[in-house]
C-alpha atoms as a PDB file:
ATOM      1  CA  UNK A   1     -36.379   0.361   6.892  1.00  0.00           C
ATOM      2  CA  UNK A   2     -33.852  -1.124   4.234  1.00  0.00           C
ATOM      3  CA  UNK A   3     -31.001   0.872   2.603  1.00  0.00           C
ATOM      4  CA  UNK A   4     -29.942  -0.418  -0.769  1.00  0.00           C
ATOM      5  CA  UNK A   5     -25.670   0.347  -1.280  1.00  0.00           C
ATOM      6  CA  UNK A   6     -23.634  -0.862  -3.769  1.00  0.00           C
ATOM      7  CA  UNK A   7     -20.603   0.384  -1.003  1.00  0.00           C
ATOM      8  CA  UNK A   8     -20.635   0.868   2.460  1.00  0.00           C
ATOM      9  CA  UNK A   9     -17.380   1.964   3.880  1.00  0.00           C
ATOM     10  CA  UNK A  10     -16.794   3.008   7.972  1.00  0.00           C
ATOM     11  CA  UNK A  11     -14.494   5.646   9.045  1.00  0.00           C
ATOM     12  CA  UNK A  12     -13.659   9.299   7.236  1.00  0.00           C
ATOM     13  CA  UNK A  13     -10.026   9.233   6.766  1.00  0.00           C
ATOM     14  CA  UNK A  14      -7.752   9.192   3.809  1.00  0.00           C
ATOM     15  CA  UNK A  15      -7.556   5.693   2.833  1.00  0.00           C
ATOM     16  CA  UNK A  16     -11.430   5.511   3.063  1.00  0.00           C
ATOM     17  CA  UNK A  17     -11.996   8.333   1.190  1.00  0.00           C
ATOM     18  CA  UNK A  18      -9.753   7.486  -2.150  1.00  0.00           C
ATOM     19  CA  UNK A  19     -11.588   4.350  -2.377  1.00  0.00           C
ATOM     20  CA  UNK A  20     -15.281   5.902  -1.855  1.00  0.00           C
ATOM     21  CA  UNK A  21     -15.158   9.094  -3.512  1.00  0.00           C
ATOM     22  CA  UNK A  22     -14.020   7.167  -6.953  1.00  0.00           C
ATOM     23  CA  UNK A  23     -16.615   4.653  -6.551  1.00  0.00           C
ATOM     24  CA  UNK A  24     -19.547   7.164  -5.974  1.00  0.00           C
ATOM     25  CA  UNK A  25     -18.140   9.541  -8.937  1.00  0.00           C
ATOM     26  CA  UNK A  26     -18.392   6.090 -11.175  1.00  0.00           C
ATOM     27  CA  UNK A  27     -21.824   5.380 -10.240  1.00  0.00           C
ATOM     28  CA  UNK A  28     -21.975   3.158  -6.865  1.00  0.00           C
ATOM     29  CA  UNK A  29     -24.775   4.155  -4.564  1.00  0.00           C
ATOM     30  CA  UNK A  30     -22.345   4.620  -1.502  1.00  0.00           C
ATOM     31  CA  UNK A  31     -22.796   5.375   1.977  1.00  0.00           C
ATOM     32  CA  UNK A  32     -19.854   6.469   4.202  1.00  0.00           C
ATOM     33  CA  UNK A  33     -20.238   6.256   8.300  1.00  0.00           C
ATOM     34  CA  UNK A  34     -18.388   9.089  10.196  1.00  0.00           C
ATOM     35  CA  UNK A  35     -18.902   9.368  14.172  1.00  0.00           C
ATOM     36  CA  UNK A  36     -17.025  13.097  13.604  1.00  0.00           C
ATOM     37  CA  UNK A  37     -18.509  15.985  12.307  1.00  0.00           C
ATOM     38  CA  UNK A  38     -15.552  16.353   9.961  1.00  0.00           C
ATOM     39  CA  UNK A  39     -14.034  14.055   7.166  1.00  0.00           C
ATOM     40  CA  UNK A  40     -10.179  13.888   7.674  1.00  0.00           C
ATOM     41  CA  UNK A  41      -9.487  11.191  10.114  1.00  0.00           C
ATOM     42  CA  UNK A  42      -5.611  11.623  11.314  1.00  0.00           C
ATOM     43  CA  UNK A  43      -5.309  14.800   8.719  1.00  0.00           C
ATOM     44  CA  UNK A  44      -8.108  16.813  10.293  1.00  0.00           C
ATOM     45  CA  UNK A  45      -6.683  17.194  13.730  1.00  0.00           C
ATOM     46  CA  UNK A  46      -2.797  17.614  12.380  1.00  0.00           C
END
C-alpha cells in the first residue's frame, strides 16, 4: 500500500497543529499521526 502526502507531521499538540492545519486549509494532502484519541498534546490534559 503507498500513501501519497505532500505533509506528514507526528504528534497532536499545538506547535504541530499551527503548522498542519494551515497547510491542509491551503491545499497540501496532509496526514497527522496521533497515538491519543484527542488532539491537544500538553493543552488537553491541563
Amino acid at each position: 500500500m503507498t500513501y501519497d502526502y505532500d505533509l506528514t507531521v507526528i504528534g497532536g499538540g499545538a506547535a504541530v497543529l499551527t503548522s498542519a492545519g494551515p497547510a491542509a486549509h491551503l491545499g497540501a494532502k496532509t496526514c497527522l499521526i496521533e497515538m491519543e484519541d484527542k488532539l491537544g498534546g500538553y493543552y488537553q490534559n491541563n
